[in-house]
Protein backbone atom coordinates (compact mmCIF):
# COMPACT_ATOMS: atom_id res chain seq x y z
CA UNK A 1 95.05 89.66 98.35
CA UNK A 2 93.44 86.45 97.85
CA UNK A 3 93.97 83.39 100.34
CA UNK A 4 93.60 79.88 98.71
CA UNK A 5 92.41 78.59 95.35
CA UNK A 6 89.53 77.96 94.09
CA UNK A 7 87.13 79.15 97.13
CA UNK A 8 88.93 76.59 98.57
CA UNK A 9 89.16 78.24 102.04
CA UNK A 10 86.40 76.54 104.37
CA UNK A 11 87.72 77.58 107.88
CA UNK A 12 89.48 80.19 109.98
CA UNK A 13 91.39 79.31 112.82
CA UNK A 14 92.24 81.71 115.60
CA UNK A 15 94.99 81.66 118.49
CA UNK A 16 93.32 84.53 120.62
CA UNK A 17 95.93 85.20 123.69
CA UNK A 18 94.00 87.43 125.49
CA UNK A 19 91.40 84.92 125.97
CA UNK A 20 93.96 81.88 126.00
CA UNK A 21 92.02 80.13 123.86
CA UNK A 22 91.74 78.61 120.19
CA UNK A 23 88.72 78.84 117.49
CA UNK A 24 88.03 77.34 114.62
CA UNK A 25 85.29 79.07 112.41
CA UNK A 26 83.74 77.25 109.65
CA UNK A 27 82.98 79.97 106.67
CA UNK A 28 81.85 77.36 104.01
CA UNK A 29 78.46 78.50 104.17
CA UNK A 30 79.39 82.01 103.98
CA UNK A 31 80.10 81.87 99.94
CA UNK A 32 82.90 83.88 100.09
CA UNK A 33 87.12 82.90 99.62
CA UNK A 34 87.69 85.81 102.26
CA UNK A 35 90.30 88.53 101.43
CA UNK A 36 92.64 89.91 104.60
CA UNK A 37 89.94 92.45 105.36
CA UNK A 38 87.25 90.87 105.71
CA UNK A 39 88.69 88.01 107.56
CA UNK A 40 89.69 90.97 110.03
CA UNK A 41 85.98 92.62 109.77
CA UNK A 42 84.54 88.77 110.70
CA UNK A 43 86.78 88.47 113.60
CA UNK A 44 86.65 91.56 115.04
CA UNK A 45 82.52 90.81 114.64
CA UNK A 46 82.91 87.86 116.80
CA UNK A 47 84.47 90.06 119.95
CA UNK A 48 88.33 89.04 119.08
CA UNK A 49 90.70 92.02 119.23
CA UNK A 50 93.10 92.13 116.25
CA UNK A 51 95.64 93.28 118.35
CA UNK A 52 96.10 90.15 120.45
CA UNK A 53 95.27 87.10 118.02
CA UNK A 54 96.86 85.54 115.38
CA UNK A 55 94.98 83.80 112.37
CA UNK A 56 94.72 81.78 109.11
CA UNK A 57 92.33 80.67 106.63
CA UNK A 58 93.01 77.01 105.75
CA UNK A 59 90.80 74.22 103.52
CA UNK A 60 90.89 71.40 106.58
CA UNK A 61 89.36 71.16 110.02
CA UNK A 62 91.54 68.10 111.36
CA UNK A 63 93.74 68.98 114.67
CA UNK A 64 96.95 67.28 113.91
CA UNK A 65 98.31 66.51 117.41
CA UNK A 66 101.43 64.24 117.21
């Protein structure tokens, strides 16, 4: 499964409980529109367990806060 259009996906964003905190990775540069697996492969690369995070690949890297 494909996420976005057009390599359109730039960034992952990651709620990560067990750490109580929020990332935002930019993937631009990696040349890839990443498929479910290896958006799990990169995170679990950068010390995030799967089992205690939730995720999305998205095009902006604005916080909306209001």
């Amino acid at each position: 499964m494909q996420f976005g259009m057009k390599n359109s996906m730039k960034y992952i964003t990651v709620l990560d409980f067990e750490a109580g905190q929020v990332y935002m990775y930019d993937i631009m540069g990696k040349g890839w529109n990443p498929d479910h697996e290896s958006c799990e492969a990169f995170l679990s690369g950068k010390g995030h367990n799967l089992a205690n995070i939730q995720w999305m690949v998205h095009e902006e890297n604005n916080i909306i806060t209001n």
